[in-house]
C-alpha atoms as a PDB file:
ATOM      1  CA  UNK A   1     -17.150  17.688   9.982  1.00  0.00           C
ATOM      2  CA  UNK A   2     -15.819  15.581   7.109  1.00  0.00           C
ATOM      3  CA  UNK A   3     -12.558  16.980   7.206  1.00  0.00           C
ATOM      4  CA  UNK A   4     -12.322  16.075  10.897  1.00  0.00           C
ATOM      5  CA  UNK A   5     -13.505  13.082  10.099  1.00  0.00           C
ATOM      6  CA  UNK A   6     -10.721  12.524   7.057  1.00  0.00           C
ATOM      7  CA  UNK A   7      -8.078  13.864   9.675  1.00  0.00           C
ATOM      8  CA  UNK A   8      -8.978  11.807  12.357  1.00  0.00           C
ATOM      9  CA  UNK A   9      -8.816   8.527  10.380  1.00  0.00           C
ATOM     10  CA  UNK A  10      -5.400   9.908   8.769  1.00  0.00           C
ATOM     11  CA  UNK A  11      -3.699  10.126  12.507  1.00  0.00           C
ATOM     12  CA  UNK A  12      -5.454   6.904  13.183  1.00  0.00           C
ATOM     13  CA  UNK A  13      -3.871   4.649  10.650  1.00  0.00           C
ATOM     14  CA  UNK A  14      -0.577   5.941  11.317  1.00  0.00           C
ATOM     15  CA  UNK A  15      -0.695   3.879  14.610  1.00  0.00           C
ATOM     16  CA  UNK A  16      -2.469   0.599  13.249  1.00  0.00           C
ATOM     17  CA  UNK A  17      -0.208  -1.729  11.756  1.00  0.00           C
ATOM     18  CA  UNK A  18       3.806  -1.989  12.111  1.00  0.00           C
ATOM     19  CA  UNK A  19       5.220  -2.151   8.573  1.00  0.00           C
ATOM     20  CA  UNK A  20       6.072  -4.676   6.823  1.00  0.00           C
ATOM     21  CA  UNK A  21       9.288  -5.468   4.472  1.00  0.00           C
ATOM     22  CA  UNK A  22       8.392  -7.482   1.947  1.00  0.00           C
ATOM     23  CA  UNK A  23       9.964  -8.845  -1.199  1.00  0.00           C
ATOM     24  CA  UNK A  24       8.110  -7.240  -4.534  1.00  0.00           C
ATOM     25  CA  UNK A  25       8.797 -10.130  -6.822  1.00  0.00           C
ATOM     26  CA  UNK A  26       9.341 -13.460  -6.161  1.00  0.00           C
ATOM     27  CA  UNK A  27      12.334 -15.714  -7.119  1.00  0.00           C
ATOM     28  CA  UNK A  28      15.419 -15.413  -6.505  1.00  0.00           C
ATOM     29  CA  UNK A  29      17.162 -12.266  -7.896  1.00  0.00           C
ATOM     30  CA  UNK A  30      19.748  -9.451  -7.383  1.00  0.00           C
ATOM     31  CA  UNK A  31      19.151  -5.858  -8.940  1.00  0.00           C
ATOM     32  CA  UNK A  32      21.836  -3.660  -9.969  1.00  0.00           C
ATOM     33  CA  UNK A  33      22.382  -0.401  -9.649  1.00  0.00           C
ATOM     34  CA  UNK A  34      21.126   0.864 -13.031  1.00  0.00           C
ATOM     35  CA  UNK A  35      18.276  -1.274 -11.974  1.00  0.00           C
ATOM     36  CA  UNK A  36      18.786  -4.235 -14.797  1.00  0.00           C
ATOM     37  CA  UNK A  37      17.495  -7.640 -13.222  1.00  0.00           C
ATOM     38  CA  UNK A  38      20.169 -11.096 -12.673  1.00  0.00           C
ATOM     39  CA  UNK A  39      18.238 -14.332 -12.031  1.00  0.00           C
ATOM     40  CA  UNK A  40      20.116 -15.759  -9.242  1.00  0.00           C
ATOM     41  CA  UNK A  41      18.316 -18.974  -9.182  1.00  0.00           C
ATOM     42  CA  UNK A  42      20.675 -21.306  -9.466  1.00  0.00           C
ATOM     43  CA  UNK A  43      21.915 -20.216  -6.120  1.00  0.00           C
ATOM     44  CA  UNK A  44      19.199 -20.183  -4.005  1.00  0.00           C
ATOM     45  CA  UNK A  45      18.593 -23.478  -1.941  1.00  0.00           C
ATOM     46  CA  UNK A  46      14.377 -23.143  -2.850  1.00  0.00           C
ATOM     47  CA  UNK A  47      14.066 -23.152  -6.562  1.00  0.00           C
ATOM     48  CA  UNK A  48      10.715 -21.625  -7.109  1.00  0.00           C
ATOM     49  CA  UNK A  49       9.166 -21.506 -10.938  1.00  0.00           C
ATOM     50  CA  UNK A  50      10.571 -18.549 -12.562  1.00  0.00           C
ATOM     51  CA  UNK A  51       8.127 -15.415 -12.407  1.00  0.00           C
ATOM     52  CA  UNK A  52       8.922 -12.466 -14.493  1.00  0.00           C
ATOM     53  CA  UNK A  53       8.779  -8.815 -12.357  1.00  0.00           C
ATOM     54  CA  UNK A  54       6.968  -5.916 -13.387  1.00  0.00           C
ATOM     55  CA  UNK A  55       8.697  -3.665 -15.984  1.00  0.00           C
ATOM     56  CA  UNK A  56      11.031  -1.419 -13.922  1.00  0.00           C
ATOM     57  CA  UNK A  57      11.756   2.596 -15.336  1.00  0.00           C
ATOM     58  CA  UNK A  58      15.414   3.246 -15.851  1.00  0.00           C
ATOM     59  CA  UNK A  59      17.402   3.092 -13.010  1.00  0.00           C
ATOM     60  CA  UNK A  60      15.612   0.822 -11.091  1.00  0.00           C
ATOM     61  CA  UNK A  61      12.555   3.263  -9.883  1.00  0.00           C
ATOM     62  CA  UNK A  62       9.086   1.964  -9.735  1.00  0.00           C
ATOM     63  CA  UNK A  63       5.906   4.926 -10.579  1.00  0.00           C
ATOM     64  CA  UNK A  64       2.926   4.839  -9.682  1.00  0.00           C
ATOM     65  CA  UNK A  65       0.675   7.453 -12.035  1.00  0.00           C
ATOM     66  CA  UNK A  66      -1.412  10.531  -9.659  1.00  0.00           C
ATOM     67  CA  UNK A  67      -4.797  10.097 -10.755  1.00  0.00           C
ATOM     68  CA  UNK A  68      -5.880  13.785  -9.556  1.00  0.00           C
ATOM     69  CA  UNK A  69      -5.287  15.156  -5.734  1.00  0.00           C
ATOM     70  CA  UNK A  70      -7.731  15.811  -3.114  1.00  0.00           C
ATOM     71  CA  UNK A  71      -6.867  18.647  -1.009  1.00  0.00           C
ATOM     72  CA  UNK A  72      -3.588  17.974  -2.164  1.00  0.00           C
ATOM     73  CA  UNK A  73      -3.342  14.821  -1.577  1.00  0.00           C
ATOM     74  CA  UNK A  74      -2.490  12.519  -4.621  1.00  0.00           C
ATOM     75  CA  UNK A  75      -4.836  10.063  -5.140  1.00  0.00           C
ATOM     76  CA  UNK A  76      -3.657   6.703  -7.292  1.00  0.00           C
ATOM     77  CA  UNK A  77      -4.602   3.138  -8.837  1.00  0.00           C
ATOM     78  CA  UNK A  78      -4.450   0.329  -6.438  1.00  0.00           C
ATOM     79  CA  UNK A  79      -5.217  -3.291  -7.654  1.00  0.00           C
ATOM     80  CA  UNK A  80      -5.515  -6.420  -4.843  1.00  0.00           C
ATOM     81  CA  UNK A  81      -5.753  -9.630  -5.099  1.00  0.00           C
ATOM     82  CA  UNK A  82      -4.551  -9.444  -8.955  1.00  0.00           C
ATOM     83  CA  UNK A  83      -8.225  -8.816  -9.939  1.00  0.00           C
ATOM     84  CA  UNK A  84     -10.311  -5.405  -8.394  1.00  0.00           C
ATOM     85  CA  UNK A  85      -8.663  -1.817  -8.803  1.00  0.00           C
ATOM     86  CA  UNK A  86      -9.392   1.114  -5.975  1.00  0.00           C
ATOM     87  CA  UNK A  87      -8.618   4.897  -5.952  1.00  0.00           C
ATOM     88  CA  UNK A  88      -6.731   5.321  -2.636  1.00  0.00           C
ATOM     89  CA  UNK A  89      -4.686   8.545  -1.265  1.00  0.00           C
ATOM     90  CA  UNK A  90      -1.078   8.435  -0.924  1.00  0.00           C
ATOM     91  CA  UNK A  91      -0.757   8.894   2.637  1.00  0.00           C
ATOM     92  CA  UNK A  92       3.199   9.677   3.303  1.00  0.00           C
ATOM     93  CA  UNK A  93       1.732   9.546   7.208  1.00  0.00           C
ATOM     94  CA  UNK A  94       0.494   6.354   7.534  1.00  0.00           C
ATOM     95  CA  UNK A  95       2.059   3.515   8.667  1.00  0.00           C
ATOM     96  CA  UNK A  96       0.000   0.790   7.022  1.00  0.00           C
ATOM     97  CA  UNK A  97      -3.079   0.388   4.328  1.00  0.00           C
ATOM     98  CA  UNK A  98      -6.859   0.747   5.296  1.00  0.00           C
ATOM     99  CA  UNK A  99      -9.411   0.229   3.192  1.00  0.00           C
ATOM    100  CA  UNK A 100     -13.176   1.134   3.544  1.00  0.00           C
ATOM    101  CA  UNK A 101     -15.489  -1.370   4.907  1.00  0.00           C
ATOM    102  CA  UNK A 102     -17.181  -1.731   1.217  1.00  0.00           C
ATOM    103  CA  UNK A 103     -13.455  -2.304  -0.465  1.00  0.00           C
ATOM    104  CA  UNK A 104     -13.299  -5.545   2.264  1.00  0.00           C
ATOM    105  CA  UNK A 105     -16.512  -6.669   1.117  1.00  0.00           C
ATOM    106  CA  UNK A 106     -16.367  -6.668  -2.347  1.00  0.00           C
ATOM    107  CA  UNK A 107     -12.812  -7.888  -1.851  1.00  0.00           C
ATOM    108  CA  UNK A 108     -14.187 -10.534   0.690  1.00  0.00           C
ATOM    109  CA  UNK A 109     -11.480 -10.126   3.273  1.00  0.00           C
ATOM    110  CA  UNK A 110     -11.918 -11.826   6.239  1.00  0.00           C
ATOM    111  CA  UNK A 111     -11.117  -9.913   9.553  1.00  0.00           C
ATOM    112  CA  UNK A 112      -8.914 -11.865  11.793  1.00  0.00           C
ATOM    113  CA  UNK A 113      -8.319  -9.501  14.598  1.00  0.00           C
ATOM    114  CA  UNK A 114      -9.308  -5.865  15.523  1.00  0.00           C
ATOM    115  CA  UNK A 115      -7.034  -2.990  16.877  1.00  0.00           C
ATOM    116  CA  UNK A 116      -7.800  -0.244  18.525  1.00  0.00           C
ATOM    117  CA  UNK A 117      -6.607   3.140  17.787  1.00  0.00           C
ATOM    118  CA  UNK A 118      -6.544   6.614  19.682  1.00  0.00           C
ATOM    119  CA  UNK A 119      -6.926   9.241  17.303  1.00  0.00           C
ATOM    120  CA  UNK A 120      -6.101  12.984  17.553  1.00  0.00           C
ATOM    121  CA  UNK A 121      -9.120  13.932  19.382  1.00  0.00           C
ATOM    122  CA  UNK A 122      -8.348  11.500  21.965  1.00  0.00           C
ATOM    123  CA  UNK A 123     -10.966   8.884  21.057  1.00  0.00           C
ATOM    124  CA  UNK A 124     -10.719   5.236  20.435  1.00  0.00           C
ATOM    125  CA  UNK A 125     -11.430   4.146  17.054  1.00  0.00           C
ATOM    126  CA  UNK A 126     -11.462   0.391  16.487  1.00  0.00           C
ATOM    127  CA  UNK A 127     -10.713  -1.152  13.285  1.00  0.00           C
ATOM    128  CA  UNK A 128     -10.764  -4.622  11.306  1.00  0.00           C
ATOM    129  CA  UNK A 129      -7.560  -6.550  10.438  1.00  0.00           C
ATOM    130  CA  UNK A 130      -7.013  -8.891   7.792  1.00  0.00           C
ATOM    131  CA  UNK A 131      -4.791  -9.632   4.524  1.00  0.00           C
ATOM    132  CA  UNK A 132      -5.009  -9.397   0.916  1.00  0.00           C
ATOM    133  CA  UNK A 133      -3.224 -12.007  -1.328  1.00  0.00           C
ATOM    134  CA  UNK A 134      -1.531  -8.844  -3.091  1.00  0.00           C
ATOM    135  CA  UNK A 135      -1.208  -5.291  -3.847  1.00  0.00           C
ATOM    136  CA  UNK A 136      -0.299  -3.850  -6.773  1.00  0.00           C
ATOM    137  CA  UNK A 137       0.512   0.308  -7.494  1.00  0.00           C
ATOM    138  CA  UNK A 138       1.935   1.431 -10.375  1.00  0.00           C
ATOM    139  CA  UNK A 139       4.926  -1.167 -11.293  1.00  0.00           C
ATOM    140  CA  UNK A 140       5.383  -2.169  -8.028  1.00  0.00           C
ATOM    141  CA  UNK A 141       3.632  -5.790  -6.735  1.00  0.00           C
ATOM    142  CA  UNK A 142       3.484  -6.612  -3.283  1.00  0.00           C
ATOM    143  CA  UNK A 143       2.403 -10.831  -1.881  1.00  0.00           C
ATOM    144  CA  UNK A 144       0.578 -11.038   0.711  1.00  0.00           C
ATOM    145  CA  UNK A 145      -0.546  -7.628   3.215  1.00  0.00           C
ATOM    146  CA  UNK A 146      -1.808  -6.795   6.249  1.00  0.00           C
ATOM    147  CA  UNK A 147      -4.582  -4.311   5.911  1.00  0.00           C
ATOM    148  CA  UNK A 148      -6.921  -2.369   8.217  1.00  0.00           C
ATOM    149  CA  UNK A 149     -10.452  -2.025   7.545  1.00  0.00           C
ATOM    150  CA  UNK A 150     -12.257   1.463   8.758  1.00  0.00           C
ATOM    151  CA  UNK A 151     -15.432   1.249  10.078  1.00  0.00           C
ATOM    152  CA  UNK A 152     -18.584   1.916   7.859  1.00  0.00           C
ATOM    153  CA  UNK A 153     -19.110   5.018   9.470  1.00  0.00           C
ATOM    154  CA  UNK A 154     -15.593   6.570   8.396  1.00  0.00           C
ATOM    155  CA  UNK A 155     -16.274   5.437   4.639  1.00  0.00           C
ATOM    156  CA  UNK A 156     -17.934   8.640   3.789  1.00  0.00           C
ATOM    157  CA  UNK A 157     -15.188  10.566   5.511  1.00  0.00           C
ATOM    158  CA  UNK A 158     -12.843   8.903   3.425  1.00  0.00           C
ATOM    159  CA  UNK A 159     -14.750  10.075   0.332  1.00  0.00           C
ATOM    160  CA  UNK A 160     -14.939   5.762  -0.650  1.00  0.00           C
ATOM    161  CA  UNK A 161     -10.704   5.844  -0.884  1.00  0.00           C
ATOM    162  CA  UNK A 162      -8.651   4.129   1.335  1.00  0.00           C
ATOM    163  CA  UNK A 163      -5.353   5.407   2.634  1.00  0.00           C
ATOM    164  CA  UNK A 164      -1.922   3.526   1.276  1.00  0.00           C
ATOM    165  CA  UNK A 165       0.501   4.025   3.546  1.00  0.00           C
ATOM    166  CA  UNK A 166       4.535   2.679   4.278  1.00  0.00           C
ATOM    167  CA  UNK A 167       3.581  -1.083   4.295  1.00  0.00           C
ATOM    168  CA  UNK A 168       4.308  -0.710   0.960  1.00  0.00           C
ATOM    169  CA  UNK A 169       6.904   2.048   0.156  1.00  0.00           C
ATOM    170  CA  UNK A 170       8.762   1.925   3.460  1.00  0.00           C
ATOM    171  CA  UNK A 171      11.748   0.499   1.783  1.00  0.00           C
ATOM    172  CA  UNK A 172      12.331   3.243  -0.286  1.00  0.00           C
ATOM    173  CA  UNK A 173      12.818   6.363  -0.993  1.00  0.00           C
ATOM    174  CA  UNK A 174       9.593   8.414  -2.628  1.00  0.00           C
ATOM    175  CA  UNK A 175       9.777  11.254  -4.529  1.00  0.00           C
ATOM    176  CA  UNK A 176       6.015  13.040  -5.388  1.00  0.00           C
ATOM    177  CA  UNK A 177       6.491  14.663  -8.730  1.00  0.00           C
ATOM    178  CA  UNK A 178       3.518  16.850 -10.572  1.00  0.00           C
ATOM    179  CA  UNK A 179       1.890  13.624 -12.158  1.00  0.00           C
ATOM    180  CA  UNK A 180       3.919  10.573 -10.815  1.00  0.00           C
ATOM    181  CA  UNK A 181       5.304   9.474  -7.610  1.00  0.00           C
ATOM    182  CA  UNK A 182       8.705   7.442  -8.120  1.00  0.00           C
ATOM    183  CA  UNK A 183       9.796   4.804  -5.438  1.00  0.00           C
ATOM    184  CA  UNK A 184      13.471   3.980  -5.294  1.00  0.00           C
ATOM    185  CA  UNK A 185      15.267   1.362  -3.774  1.00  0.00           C
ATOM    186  CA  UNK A 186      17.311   2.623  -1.300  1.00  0.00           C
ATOM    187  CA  UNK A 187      21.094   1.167  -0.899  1.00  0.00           C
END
């Protein structure tokens, strides 16, 4: 029963939110291709304070460290909102990030709308949807995200992890090593 469960809310978030592009660092900037970081600026019309990026591995590849796997799945660090860090499985089928009911409590985001999703078996599942003011995996730092919230009865399903889906590595290309998962930017 709790690997329907897991299943179910797997095929479920794939349908839940569209994904987003969004810019990992602020400022204005320009990365080469051996991944070494130009401030651009004095070129850009909105000259924001300057904010220094997350250390980058050699040739421009963000990691994100596996924790352990769960039926195979690799389950990593996630920090929002700067502050509180979750284990959450690296879903490569979902489209967006959902979080457990008890993650948007403690985290204290507000639900602004609700979706509802049909999963595999055909049923409607309806779920919470609000924002975090970031997300952070490995080296990689997201602003502001859409995220779904499952419903408390799903948390136990879930083991107490959330799923992290292509919201935030949609824009690039992931390669899941033994003990790290590498995100490049794709050209």
């Amino acid at each position: 029963m709790k690997k329907s469960i897991h299943a179910i809310i797997l095929i479920a978030c794939m349908a839940l939110i569209t994904p987003a592009t969004a810019q990992e660092r602020e400022g204005c900037f320009f990365i080469d291709s051996k991944g070494q970081l130009m401030d651009l600026g004095d070129l850009c019309p909105d000259n924001r304070e300057e904010v220094i990026p997350d250390a980058l591995a050699e040739g421009g590849v963000f990691e994100v460290p596996i924790k352990r796997r769960e039926g195979g799945v690799a389950v990593v660090d996630v920090t929002f909102n700067d502050n509180k860090t979750y284990e959450m499985l690296f879903d490569t089928g979902a489209s967006g990030i959902l979080i457990t009911s008890k993650t948007a409590q403690e985290l204290g985001v507000r639900v602004f709308d609700t979706a509802t999703s049909v999963i595999a078996s055909g049923e409607e599942m309806e779920v919470g949807i609000g924002t975090v003011s970031s997300v952070k995996v490995g080296n990689l730092t997201l602003g502001e995200t859409p995220v779904a919230i499952a419903p408390a009865t799903a948390d136990e399903g879930l083991k107490g992890m959330g799923l992290l889906g292509q919201t935030v590595y949609g824009d690039y290309d992931v390669t899941i090593k033994e003990n790290v998962i590498e995100f490049k930017p794709r050209s």
